[in-house]
N, C-alpha and C. Protein backbone atom coordinates (compact mmCIF):
# COMPACT_ATOMS: atom_id res chain seq x y z
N UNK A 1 112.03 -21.32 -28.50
CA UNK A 1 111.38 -20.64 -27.40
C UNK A 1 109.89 -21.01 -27.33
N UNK A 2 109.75 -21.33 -28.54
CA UNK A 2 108.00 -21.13 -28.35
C UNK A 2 107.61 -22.58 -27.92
N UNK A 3 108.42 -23.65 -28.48
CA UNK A 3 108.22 -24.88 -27.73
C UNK A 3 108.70 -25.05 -26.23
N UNK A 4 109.47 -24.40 -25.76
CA UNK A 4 109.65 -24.24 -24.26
C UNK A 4 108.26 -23.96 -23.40
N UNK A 5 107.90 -22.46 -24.33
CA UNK A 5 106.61 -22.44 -23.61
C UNK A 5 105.25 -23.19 -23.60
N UNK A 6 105.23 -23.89 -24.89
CA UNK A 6 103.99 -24.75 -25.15
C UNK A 6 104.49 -26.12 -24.24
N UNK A 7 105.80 -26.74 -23.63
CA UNK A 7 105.62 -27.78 -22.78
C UNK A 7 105.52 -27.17 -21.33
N UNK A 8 105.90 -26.08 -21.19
CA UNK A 8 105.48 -25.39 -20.10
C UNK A 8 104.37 -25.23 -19.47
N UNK A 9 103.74 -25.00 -20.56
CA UNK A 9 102.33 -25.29 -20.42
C UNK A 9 101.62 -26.60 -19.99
N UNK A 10 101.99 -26.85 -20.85
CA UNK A 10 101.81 -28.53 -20.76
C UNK A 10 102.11 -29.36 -19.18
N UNK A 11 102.99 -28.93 -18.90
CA UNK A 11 103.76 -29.65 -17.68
C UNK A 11 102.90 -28.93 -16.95
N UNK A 12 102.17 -27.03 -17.09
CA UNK A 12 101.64 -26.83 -15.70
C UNK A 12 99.75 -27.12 -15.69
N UNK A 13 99.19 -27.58 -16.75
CA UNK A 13 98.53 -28.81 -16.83
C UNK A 13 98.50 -30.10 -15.93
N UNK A 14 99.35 -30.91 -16.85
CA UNK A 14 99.44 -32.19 -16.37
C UNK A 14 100.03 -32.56 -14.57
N UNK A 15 100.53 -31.30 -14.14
CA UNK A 15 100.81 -31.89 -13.00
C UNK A 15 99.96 -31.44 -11.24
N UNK A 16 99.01 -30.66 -12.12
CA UNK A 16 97.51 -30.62 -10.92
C UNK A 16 97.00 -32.06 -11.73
N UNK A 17 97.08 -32.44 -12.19
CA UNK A 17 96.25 -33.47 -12.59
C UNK A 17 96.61 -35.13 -12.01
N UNK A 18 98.17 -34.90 -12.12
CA UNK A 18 98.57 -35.68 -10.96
C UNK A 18 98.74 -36.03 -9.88
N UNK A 19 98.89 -34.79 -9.05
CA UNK A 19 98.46 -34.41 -7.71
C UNK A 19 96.81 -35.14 -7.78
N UNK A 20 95.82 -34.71 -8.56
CA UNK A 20 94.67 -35.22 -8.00
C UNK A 20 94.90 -36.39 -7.96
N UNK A 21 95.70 -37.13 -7.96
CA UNK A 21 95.66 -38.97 -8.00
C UNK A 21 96.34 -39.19 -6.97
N UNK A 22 96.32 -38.33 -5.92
CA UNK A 22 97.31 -38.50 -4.84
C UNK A 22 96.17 -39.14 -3.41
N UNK A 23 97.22 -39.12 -2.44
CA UNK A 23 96.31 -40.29 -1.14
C UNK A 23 95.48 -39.44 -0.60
N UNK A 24 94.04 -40.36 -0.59
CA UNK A 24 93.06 -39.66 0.34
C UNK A 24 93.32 -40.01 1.94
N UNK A 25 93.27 -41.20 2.14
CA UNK A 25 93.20 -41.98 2.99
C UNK A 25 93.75 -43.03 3.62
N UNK A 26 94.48 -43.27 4.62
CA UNK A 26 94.92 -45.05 4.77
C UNK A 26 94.30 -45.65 6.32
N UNK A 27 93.99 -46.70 5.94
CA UNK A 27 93.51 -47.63 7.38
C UNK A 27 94.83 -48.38 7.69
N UNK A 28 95.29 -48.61 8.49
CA UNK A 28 96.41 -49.75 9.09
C UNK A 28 95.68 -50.41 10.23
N UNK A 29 95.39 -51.59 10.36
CA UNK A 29 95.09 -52.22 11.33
C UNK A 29 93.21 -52.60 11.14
N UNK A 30 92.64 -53.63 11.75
CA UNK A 30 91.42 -54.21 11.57
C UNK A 30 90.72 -54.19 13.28
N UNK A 31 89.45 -54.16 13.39
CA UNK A 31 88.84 -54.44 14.35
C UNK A 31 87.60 -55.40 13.97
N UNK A 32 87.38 -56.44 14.63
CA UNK A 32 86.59 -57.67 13.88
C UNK A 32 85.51 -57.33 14.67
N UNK A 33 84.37 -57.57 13.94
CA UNK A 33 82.33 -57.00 14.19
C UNK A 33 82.52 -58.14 15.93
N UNK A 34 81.95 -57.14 16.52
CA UNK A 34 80.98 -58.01 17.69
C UNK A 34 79.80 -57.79 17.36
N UNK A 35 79.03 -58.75 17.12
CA UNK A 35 77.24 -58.20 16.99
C UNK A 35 76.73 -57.53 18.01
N UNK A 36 76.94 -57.48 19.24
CA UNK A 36 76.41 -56.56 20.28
C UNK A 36 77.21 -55.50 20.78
N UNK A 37 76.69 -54.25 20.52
CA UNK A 37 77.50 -53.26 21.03
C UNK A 37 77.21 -52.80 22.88
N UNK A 38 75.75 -52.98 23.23
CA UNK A 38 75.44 -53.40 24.77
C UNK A 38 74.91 -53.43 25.31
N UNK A 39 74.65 -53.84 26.84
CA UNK A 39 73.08 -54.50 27.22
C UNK A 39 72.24 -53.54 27.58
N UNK A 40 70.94 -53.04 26.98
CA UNK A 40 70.06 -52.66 27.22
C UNK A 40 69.85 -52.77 29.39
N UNK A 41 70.14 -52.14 29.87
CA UNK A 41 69.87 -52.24 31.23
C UNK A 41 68.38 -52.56 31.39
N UNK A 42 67.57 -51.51 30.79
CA UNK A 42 66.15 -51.81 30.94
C UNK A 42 65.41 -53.06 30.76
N UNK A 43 65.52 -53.54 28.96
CA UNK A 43 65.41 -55.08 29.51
C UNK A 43 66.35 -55.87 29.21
N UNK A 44 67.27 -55.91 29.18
CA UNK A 44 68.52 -56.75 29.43
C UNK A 44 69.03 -57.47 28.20
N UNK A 45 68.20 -56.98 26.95
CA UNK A 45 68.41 -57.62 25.67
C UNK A 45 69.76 -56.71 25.49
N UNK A 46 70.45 -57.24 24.39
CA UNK A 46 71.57 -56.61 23.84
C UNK A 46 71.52 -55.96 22.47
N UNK A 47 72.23 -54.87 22.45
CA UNK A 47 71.52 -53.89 21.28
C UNK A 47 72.47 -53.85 19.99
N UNK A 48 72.03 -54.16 18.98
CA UNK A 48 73.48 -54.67 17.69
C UNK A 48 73.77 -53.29 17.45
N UNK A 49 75.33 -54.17 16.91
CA UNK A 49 76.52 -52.81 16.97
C UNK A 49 76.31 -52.55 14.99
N UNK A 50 75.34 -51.84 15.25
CA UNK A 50 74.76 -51.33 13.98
C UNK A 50 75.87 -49.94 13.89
N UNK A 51 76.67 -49.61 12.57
CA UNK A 51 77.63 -48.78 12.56
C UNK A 51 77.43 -48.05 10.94
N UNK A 52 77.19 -46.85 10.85
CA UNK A 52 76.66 -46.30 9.63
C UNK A 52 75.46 -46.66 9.07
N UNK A 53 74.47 -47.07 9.76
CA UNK A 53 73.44 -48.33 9.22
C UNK A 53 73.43 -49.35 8.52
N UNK A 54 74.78 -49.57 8.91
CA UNK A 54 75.15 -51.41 8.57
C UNK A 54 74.72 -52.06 9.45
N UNK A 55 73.79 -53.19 9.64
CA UNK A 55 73.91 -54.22 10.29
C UNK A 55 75.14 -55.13 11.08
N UNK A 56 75.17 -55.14 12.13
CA UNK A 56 76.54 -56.47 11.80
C UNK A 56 76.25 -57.64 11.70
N UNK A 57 77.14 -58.48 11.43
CA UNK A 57 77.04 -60.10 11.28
C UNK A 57 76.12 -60.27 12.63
N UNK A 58 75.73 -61.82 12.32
CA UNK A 58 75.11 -62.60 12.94
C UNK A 58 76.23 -62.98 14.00
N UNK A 59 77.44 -63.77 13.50
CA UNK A 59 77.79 -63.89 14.74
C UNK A 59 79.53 -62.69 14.38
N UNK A 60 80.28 -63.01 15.70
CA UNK A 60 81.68 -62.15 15.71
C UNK A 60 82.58 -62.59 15.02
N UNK A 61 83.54 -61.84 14.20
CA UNK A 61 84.25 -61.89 13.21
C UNK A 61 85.62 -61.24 13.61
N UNK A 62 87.07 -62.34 13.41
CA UNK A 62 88.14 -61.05 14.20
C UNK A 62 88.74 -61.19 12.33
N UNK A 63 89.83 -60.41 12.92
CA UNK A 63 90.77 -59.92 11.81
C UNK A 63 92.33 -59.89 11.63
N UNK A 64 92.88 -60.76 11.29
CA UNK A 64 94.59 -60.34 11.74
C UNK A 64 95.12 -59.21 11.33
N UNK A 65 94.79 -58.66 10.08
CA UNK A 65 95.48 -57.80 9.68
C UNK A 65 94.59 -57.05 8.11
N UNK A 66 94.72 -55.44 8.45
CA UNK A 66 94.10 -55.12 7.38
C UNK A 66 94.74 -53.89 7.12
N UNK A 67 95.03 -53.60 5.32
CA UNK A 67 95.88 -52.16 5.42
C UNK A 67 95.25 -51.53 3.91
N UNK A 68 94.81 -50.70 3.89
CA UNK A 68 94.24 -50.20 3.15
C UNK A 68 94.62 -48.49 2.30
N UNK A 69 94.76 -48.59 1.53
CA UNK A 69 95.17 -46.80 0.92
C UNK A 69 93.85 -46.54 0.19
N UNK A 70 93.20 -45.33 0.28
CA UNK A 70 92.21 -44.87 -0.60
C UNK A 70 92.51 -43.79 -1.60
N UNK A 71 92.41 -43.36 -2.93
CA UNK A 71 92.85 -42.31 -3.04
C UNK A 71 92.29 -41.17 -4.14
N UNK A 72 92.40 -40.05 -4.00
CA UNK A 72 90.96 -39.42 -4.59
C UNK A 72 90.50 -39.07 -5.43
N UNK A 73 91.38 -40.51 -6.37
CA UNK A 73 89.98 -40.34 -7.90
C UNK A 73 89.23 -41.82 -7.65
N UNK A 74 89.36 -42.10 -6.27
CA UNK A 74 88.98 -43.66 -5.87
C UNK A 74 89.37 -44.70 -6.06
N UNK A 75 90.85 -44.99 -6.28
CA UNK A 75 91.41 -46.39 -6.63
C UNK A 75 91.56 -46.89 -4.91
N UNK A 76 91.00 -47.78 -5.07
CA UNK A 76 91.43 -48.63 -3.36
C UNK A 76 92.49 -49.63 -3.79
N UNK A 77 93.42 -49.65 -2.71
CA UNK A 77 94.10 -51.21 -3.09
C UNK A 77 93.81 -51.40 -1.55
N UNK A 78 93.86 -52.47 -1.35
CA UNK A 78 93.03 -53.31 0.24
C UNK A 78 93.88 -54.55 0.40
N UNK A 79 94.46 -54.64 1.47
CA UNK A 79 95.01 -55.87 1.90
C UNK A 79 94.24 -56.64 3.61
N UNK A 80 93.83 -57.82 3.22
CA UNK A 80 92.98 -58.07 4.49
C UNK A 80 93.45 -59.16 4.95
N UNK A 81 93.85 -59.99 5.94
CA UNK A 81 94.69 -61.21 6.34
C UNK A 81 93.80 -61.31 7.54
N UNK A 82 93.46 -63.07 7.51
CA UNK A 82 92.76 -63.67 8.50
C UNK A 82 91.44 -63.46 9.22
N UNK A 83 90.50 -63.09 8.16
CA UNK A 83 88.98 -62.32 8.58
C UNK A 83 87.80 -64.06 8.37
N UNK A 84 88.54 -64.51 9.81
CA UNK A 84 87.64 -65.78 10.10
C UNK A 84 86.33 -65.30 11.33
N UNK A 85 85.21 -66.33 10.89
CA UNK A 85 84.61 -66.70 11.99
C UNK A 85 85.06 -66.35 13.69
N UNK A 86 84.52 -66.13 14.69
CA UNK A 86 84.69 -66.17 15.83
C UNK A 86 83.79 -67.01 16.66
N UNK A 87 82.68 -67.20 16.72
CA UNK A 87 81.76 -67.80 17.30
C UNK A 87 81.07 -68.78 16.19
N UNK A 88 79.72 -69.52 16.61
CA UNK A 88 79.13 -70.57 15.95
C UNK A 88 79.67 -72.10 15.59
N UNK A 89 78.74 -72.89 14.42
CA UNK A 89 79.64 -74.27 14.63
C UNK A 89 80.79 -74.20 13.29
N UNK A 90 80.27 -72.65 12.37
CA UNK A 90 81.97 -72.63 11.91
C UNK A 90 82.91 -71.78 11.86
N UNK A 91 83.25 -71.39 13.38
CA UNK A 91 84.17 -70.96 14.27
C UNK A 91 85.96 -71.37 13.34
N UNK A 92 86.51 -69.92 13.28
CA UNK A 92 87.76 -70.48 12.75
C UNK A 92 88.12 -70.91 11.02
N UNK A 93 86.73 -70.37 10.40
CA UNK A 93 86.60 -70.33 8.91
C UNK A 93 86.34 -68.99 8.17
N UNK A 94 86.43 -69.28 7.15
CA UNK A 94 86.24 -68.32 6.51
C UNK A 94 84.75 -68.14 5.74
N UNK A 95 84.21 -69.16 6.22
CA UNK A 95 82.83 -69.96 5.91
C UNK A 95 82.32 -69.63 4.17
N UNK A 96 83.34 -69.27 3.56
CA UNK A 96 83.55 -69.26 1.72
C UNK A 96 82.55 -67.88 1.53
N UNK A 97 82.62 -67.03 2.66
CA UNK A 97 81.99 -65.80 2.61
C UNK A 97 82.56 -64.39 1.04
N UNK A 98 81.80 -63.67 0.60
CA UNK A 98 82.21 -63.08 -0.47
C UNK A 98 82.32 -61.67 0.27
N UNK A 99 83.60 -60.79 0.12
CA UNK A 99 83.39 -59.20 0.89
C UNK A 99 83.38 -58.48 0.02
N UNK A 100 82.98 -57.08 0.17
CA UNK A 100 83.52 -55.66 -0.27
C UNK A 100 84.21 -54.99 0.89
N UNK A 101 85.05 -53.64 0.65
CA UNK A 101 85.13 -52.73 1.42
C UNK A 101 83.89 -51.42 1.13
N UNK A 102 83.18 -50.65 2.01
CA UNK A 102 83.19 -49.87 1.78
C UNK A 102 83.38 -48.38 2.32
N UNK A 103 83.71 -47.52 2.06
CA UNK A 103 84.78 -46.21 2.52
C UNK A 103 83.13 -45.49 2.93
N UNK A 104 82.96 -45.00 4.28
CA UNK A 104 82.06 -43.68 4.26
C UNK A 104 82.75 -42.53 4.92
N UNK A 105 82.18 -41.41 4.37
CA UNK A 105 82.65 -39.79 4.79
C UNK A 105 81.40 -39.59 5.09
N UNK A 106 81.28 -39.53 6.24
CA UNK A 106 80.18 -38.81 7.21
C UNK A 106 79.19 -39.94 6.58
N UNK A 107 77.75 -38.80 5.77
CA UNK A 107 77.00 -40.03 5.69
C UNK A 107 76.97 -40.69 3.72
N UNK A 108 78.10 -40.19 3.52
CA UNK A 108 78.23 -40.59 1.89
C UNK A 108 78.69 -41.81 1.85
N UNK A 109 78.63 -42.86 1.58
CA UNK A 109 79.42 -44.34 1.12
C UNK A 109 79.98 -44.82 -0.28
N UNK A 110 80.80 -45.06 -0.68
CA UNK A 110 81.38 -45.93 -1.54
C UNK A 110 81.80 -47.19 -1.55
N UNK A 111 81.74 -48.16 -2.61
CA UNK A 111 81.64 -49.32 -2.10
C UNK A 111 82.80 -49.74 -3.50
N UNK A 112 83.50 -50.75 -3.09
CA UNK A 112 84.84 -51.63 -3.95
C UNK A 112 83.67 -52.85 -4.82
N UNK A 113 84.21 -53.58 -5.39
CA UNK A 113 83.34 -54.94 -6.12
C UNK A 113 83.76 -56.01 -4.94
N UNK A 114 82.66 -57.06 -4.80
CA UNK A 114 82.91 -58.08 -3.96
C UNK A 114 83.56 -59.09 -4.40
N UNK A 115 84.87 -59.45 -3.44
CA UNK A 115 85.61 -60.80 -3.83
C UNK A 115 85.41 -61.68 -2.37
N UNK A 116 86.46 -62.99 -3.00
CA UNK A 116 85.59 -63.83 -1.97
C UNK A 116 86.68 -64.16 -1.30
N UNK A 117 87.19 -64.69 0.25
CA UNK A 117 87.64 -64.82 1.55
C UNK A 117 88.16 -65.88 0.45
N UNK A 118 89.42 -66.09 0.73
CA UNK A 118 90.08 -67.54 1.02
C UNK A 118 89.83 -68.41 1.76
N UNK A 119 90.63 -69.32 1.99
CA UNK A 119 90.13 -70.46 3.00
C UNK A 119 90.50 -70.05 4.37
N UNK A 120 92.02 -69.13 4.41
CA UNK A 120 92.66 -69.29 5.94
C UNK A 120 91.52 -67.45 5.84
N UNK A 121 90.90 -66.77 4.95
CA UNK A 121 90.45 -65.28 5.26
C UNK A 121 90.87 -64.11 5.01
N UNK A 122 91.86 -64.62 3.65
CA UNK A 122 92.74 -63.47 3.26
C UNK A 122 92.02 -63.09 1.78
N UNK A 123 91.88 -61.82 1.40
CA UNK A 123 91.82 -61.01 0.83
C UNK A 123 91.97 -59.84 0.17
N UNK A 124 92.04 -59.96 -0.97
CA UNK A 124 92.68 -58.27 -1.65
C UNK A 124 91.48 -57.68 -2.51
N UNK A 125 91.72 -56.47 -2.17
CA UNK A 125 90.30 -55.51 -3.28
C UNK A 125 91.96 -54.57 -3.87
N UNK A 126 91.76 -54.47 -4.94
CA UNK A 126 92.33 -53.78 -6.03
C UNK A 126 91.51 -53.07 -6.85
N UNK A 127 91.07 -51.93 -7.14
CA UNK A 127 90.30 -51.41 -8.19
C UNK A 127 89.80 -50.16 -8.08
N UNK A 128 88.84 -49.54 -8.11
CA UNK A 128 88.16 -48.41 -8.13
C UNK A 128 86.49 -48.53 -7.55
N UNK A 129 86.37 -47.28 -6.26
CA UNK A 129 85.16 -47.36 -5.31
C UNK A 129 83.85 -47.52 -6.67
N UNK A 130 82.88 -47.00 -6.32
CA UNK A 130 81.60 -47.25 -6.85
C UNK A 130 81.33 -45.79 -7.50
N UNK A 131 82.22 -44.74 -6.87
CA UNK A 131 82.16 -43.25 -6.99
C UNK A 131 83.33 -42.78 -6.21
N UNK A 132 83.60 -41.42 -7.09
CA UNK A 132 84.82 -40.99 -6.70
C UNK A 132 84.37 -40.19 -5.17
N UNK A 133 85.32 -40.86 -3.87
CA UNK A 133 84.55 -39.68 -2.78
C UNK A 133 85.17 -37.71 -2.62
N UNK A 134 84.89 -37.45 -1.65
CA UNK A 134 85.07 -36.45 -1.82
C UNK A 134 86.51 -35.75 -1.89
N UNK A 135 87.29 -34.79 -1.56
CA UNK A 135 88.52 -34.43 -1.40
C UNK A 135 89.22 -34.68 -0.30
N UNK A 136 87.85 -34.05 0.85
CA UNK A 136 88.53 -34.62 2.07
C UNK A 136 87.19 -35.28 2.71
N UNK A 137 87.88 -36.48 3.16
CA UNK A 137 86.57 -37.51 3.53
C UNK A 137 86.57 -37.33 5.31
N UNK A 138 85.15 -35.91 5.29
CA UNK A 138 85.32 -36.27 7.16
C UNK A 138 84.77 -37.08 7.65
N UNK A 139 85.07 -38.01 8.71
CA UNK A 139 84.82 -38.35 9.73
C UNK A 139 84.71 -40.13 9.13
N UNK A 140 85.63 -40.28 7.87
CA UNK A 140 86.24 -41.70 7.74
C UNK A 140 86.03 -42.79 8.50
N UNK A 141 84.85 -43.87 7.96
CA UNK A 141 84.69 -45.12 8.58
C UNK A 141 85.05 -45.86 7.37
N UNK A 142 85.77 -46.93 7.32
CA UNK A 142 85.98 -48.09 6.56
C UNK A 142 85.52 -49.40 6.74
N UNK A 143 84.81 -50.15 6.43
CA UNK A 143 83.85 -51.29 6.71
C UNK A 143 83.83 -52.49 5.61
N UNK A 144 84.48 -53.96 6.21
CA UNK A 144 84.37 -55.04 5.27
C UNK A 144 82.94 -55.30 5.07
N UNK A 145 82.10 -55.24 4.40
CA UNK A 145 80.86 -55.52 4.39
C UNK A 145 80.60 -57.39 3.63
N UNK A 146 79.86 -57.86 3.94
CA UNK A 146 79.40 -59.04 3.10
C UNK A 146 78.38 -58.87 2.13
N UNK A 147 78.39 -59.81 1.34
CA UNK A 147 77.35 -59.63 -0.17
C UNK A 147 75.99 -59.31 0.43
N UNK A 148 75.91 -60.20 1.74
CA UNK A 148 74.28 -59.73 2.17
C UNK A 148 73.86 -58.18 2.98
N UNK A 149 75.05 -57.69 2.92
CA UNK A 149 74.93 -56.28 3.94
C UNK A 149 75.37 -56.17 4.91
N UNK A 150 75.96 -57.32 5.74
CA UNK A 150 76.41 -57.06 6.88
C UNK A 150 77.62 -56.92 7.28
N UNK A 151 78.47 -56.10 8.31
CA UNK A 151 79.51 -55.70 8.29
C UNK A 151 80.47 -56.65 9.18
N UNK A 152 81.67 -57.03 9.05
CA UNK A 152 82.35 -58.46 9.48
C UNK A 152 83.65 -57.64 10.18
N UNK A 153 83.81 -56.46 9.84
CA UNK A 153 85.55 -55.49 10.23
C UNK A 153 85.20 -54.35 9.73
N UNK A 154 85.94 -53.53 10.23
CA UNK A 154 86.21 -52.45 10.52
C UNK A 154 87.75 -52.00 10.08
N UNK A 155 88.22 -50.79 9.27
CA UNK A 155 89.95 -49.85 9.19
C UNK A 155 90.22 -49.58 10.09
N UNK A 156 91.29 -49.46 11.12
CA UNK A 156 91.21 -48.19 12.08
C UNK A 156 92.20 -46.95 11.01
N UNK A 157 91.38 -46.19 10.87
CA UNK A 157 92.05 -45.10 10.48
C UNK A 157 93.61 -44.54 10.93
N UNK A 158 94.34 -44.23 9.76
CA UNK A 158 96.16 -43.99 9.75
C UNK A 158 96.27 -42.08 10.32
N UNK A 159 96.39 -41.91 11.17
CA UNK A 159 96.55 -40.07 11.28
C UNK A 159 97.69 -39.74 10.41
């Protein structure tokens, strides 16, 4: 009896503890950076699609495919397919660029370690954010960022 109750115990321990390792978050699908978000009417310059106070790329970046789970002791696993060039003279590359993801809740950010684009633009982040985010992450932006700061894609968030 008394070992019944000491794994009893045990089991009602260990399994809030598992639950906390459960999904925060998932992105399905990519939206690739336009550097201009739009024309200034007044003087006709165009105004960058600056998003969380990321910068974006220099030039536009699309994305075939991106699917992402976050979860809330922060393990990301990240799947990213075809995050080439759009514009310039190397249009259609992956121009041997190095990414991170990083996850923001409102104005908190976490950031994955940077790996580097393949040739055709495919990429995986596997690992753990920079910090564990919160429980519930409001108002979820997900952002490929580059080593220099600037942002190349976008998650669209999974409801």
């Amino acid at each position: 009896m008394r070992r019944m109750v000491l794994a009893l115990a045990l089991l009602l321990t260990v399994v809030p503890l598992a639950g906390a390792q459960g999904l925060l978050i998932k992105f399905e699908g990519g939206i690739g950076v336009n550097p201009v978000s739009r024309v200034d009417p007044a003087t006709g310059l165009g105004v960058r699609n600056v998003v969380r106070d990321v910068p974006p790329a220099g030039q536009p970046w699309v994305i075939d495919r991106l699917q992402a789970s976050i979860h809330v002791d922060g393990r990301i696993a990240l799947d990213g397919r075809g995050l080439l060039l759009a514009g310039g003279n190397g249009i259609g590359t992956s121009a041997g660029a190095s990414v991170r993801a990083v996850l923001f809740c409102e104005s908190a950010s976490f950031s994955s370690e940077l790996v580097t684009l393949d040739e055709a633009g495919d990429f995986r982040i596997e690992g753990f954010l920079s910090d564990v985010p919160p429980n519930t992450c409001a108002s979820p932006v997900l952002l490929i960022v580059s080593s220099g700061g600037s942002w190349f894609a976008a998650g669209i968030p999974k409801q």
